[in-house]
PDB file of N, CA and C in Angstrom:
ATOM      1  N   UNK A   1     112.983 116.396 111.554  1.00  0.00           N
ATOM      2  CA  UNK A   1     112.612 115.228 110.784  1.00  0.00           C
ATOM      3  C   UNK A   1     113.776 114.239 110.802  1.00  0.00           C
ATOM      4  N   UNK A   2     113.844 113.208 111.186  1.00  0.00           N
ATOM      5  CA  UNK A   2     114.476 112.561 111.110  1.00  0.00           C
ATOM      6  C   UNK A   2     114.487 111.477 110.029  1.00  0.00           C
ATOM      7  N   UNK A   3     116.142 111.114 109.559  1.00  0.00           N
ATOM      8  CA  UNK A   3     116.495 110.285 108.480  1.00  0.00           C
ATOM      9  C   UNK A   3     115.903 108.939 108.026  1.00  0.00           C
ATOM     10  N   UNK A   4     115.305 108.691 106.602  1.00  0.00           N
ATOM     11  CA  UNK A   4     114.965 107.796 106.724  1.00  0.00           C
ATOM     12  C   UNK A   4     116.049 106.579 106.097  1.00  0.00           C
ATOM     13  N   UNK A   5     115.720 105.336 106.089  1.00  0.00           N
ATOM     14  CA  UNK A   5     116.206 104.408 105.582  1.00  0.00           C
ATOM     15  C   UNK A   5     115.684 104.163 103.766  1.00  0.00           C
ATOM     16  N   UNK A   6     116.774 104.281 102.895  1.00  0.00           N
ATOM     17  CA  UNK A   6     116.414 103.645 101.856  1.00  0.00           C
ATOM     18  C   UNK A   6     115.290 102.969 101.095  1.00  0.00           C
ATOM     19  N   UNK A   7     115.134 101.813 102.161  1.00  0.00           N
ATOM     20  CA  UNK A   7     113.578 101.443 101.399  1.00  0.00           C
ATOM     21  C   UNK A   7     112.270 102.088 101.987  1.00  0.00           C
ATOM     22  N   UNK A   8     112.024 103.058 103.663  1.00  0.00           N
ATOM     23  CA  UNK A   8     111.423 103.753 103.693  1.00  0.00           C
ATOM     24  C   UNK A   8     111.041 104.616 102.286  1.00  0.00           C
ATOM     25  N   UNK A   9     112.084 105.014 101.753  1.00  0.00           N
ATOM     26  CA  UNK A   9     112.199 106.382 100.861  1.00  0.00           C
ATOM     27  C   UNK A   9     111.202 105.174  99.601  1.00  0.00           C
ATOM     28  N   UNK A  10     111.603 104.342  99.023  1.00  0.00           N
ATOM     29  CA  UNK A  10     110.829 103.586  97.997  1.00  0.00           C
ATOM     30  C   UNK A  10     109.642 102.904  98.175  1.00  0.00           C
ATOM     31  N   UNK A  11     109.361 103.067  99.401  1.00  0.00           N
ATOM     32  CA  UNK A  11     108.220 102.667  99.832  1.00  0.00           C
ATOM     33  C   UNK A  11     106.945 103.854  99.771  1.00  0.00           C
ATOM     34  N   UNK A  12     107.881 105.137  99.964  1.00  0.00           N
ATOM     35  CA  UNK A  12     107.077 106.358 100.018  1.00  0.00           C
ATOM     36  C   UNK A  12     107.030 107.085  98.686  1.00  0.00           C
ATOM     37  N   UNK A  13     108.092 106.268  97.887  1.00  0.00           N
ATOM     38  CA  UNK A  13     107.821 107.045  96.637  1.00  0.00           C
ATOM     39  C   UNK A  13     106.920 106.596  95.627  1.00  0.00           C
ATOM     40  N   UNK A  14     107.000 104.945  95.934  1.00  0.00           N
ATOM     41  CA  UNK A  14     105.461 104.346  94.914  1.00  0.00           C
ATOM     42  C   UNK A  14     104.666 104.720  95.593  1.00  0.00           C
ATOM     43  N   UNK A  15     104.121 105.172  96.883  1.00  0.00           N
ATOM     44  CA  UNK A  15     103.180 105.693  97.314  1.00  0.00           C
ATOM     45  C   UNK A  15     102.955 106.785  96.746  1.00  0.00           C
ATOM     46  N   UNK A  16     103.753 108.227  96.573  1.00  0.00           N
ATOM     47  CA  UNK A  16     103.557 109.288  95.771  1.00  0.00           C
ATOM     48  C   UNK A  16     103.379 108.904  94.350  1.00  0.00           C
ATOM     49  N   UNK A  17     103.994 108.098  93.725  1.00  0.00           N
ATOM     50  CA  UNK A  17     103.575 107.483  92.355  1.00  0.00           C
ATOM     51  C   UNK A  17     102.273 107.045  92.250  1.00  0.00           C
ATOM     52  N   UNK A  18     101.397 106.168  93.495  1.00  0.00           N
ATOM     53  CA  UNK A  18      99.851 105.696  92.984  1.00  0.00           C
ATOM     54  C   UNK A  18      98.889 107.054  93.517  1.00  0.00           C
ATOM     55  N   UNK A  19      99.561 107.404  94.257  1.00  0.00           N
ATOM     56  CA  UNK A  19      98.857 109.100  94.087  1.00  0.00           C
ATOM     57  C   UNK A  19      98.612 110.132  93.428  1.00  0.00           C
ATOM     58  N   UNK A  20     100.065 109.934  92.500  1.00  0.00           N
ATOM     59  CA  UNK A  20     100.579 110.748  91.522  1.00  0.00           C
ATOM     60  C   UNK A  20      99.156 110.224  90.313  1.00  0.00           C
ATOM     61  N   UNK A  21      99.320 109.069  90.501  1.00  0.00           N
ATOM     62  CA  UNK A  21      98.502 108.050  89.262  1.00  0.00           C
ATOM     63  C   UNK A  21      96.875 108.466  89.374  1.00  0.00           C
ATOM     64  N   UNK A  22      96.743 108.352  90.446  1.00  0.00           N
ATOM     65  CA  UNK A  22      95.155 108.717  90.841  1.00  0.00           C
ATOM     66  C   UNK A  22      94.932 110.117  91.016  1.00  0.00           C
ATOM     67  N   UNK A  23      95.318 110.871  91.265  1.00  0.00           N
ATOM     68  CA  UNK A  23      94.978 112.503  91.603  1.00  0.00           C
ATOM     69  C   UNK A  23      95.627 113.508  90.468  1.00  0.00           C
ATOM     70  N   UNK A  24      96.135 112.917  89.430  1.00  0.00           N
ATOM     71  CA  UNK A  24      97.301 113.502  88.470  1.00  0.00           C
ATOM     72  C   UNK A  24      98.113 114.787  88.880  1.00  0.00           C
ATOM     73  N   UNK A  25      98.733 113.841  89.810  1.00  0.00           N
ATOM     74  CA  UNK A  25      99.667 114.991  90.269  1.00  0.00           C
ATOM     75  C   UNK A  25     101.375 114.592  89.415  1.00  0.00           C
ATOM     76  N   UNK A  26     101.774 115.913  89.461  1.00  0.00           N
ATOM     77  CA  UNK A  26     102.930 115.774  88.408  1.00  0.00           C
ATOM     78  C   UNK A  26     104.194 115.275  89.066  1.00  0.00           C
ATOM     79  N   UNK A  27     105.147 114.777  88.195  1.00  0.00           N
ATOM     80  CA  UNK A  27     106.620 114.063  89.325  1.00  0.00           C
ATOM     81  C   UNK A  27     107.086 114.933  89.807  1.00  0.00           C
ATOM     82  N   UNK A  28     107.090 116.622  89.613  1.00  0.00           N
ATOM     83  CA  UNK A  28     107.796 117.432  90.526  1.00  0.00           C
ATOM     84  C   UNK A  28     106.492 117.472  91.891  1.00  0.00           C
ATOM     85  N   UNK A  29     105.600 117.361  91.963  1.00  0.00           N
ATOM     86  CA  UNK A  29     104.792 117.578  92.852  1.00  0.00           C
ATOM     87  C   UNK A  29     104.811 116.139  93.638  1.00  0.00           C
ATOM     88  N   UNK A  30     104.697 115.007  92.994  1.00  0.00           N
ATOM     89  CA  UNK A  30     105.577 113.577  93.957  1.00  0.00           C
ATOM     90  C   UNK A  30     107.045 113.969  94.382  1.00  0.00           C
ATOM     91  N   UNK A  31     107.471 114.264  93.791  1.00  0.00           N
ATOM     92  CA  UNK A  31     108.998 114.461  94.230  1.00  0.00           C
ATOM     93  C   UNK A  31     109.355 115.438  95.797  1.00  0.00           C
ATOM     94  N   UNK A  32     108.173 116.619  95.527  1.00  0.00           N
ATOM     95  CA  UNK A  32     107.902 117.359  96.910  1.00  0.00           C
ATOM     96  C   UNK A  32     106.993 116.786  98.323  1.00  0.00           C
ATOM     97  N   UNK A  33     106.466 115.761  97.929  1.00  0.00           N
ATOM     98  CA  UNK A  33     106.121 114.857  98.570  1.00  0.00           C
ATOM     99  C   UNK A  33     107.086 114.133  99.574  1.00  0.00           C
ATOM    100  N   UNK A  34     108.017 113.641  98.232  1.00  0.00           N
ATOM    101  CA  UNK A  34     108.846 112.737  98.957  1.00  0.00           C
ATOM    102  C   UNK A  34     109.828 113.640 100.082  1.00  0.00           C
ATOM    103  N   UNK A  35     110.498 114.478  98.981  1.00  0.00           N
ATOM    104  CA  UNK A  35     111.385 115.382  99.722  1.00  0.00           C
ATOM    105  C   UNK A  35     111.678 116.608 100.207  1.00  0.00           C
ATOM    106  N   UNK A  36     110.373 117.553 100.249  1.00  0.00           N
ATOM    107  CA  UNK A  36     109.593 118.373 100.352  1.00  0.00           C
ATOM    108  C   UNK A  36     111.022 119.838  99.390  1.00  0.00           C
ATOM    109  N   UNK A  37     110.915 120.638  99.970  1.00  0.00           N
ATOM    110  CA  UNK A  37     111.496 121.548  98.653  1.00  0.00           C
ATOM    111  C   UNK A  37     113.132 121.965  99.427  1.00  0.00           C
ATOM    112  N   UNK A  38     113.869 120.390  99.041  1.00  0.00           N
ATOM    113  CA  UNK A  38     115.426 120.320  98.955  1.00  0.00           C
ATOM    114  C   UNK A  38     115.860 120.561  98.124  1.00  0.00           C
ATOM    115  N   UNK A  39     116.660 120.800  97.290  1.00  0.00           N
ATOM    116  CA  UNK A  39     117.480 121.247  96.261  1.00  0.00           C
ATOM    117  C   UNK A  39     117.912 120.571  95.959  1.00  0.00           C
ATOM    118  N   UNK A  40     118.034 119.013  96.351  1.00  0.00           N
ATOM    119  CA  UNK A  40     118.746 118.322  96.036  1.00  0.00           C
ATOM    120  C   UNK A  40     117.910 117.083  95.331  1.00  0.00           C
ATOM    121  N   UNK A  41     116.407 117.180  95.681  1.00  0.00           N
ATOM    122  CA  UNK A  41     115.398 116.342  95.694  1.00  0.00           C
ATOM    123  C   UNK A  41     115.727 115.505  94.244  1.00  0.00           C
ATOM    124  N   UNK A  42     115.800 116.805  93.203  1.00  0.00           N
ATOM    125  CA  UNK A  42     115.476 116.025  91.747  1.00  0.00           C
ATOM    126  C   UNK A  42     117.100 114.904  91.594  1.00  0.00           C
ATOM    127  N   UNK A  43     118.040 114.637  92.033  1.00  0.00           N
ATOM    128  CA  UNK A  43     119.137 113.611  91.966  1.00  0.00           C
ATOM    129  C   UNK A  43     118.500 112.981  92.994  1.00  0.00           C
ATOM    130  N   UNK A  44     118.095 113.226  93.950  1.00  0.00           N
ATOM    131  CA  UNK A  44     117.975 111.781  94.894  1.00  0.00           C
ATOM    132  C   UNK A  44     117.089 111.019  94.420  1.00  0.00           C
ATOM    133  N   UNK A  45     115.820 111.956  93.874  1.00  0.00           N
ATOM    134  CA  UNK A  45     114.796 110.833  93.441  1.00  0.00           C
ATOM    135  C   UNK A  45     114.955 110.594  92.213  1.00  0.00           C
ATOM    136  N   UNK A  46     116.288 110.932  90.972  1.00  0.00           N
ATOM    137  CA  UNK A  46     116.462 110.324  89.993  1.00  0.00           C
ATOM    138  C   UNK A  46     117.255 108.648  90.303  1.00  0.00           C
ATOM    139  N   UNK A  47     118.195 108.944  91.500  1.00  0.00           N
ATOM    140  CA  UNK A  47     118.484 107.720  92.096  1.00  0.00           C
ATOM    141  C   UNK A  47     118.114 106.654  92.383  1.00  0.00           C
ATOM    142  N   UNK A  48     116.678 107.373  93.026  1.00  0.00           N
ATOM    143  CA  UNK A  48     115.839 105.999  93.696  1.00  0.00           C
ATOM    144  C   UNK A  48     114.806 105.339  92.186  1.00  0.00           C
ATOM    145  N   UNK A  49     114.800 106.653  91.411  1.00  0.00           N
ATOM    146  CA  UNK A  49     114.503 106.139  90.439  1.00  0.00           C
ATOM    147  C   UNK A  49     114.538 104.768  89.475  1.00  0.00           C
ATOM    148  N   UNK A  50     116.141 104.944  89.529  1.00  0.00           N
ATOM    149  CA  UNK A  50     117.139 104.028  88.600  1.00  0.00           C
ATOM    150  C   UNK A  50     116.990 102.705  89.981  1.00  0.00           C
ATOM    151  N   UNK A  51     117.222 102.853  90.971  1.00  0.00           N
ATOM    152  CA  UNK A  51     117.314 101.577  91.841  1.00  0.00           C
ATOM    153  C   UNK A  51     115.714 100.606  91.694  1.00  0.00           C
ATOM    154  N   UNK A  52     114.690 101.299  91.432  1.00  0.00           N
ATOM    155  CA  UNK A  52     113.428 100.794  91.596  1.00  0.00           C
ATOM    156  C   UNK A  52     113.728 100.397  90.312  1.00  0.00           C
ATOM    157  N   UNK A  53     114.017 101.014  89.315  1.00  0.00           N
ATOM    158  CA  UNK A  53     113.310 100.267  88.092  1.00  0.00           C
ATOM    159  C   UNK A  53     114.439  99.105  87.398  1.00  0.00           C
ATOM    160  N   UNK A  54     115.589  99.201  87.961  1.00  0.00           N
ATOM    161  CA  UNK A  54     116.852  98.043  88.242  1.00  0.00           C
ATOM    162  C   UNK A  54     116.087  96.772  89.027  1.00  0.00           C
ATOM    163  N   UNK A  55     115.423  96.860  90.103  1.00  0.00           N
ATOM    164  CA  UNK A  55     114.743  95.713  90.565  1.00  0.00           C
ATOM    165  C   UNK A  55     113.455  95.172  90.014  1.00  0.00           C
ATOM    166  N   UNK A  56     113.149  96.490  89.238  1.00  0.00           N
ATOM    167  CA  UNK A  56     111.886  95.645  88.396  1.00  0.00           C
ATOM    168  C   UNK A  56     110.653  95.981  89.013  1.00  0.00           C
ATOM    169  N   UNK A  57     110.881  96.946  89.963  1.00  0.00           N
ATOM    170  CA  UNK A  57     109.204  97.340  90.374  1.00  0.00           C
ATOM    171  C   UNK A  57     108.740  98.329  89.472  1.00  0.00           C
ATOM    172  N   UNK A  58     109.384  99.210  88.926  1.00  0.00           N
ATOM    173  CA  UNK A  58     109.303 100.101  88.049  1.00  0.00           C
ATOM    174  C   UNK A  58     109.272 100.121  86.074  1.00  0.00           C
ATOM    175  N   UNK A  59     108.965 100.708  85.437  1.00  0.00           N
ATOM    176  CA  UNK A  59     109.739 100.649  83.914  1.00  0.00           C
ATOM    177  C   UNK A  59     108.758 101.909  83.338  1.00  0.00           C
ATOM    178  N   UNK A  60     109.879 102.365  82.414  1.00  0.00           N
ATOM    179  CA  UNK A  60     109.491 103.139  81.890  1.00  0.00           C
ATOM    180  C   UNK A  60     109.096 103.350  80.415  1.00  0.00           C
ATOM    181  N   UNK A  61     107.996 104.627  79.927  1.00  0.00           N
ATOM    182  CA  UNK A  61     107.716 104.130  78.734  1.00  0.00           C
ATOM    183  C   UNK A  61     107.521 105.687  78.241  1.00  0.00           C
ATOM    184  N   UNK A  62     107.441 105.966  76.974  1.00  0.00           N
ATOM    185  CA  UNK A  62     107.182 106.752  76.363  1.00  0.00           C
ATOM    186  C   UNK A  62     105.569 107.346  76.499  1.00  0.00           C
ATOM    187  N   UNK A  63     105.566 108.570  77.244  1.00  0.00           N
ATOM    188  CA  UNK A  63     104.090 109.227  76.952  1.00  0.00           C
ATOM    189  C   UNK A  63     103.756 110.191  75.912  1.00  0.00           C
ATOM    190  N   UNK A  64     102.768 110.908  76.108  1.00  0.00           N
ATOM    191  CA  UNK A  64     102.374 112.430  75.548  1.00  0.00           C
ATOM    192  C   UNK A  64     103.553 113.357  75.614  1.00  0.00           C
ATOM    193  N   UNK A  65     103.304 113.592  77.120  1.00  0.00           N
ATOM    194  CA  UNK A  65     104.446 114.425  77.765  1.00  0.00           C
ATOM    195  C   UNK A  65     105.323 114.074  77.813  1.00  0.00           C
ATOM    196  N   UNK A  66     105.995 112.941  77.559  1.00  0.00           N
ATOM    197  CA  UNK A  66     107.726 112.247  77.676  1.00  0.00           C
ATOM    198  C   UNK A  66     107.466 111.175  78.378  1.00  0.00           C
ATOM    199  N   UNK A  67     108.818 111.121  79.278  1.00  0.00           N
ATOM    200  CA  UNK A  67     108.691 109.632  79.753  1.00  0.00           C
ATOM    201  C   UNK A  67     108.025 109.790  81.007  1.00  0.00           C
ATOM    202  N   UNK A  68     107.561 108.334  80.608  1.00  0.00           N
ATOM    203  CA  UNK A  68     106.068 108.056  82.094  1.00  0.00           C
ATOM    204  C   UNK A  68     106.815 107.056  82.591  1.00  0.00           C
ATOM    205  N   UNK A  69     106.720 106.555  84.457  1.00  0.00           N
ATOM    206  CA  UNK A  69     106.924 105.706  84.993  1.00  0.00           C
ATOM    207  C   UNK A  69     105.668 105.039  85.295  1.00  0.00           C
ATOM    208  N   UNK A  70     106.274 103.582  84.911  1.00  0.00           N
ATOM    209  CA  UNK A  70     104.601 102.462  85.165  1.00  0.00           C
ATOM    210  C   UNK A  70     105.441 102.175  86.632  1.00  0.00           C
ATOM    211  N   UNK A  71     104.454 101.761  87.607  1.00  0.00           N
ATOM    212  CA  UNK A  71     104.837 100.875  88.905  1.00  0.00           C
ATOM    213  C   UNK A  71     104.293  99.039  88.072  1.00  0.00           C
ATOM    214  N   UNK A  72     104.902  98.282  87.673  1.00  0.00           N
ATOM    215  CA  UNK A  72     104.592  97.004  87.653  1.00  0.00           C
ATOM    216  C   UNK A  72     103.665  96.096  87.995  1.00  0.00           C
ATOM    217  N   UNK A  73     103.300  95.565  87.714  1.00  0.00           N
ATOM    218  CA  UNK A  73     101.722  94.844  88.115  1.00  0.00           C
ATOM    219  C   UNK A  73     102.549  93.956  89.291  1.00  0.00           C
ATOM    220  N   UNK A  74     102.051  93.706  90.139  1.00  0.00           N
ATOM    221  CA  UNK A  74     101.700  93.300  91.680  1.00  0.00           C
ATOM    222  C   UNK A  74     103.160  93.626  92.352  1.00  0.00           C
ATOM    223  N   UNK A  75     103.161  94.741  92.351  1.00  0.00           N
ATOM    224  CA  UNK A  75     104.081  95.453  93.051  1.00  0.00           C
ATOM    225  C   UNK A  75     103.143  96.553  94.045  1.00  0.00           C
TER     226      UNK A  75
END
């Protein structure tokens, strides 16, 4: 498998996010998506986390279960 680029990775992770959204799949199960079962997965995608929702495609809010990530309207 070869390396991807940065915004590949955020491009593929709101993708696992409107999947996540539609099929209720859970963030560890997006997260294996993104980075299939690395050990390292849960910091990288807390990373890309913080970078998405720093630009504003992202924000977060209080759920049931804790905190939920919204993807932003016309993002």
């Amino acid at each position: 498998m070869r390396n991807r680029s940065q915004e590949e990775n955020f491009k593929l992770l709101l993708d696992a996010f409107r999947l996540a959204g539609t099929r209720g799949l859970s963030i560890d199960q997006a997260r294996e998506l993104l980075f299939g079962k690395d050990t390292t997965a849960g910091s990288r995608t807390k990373k890309l986390l913080e970078r998405l929702k720093s630009k504003g495609v992202i924000r977060t809010q209080m759920g049931l279960a804790g905190i939920v990530y919204v993807i932003n309207a016309g993002q």
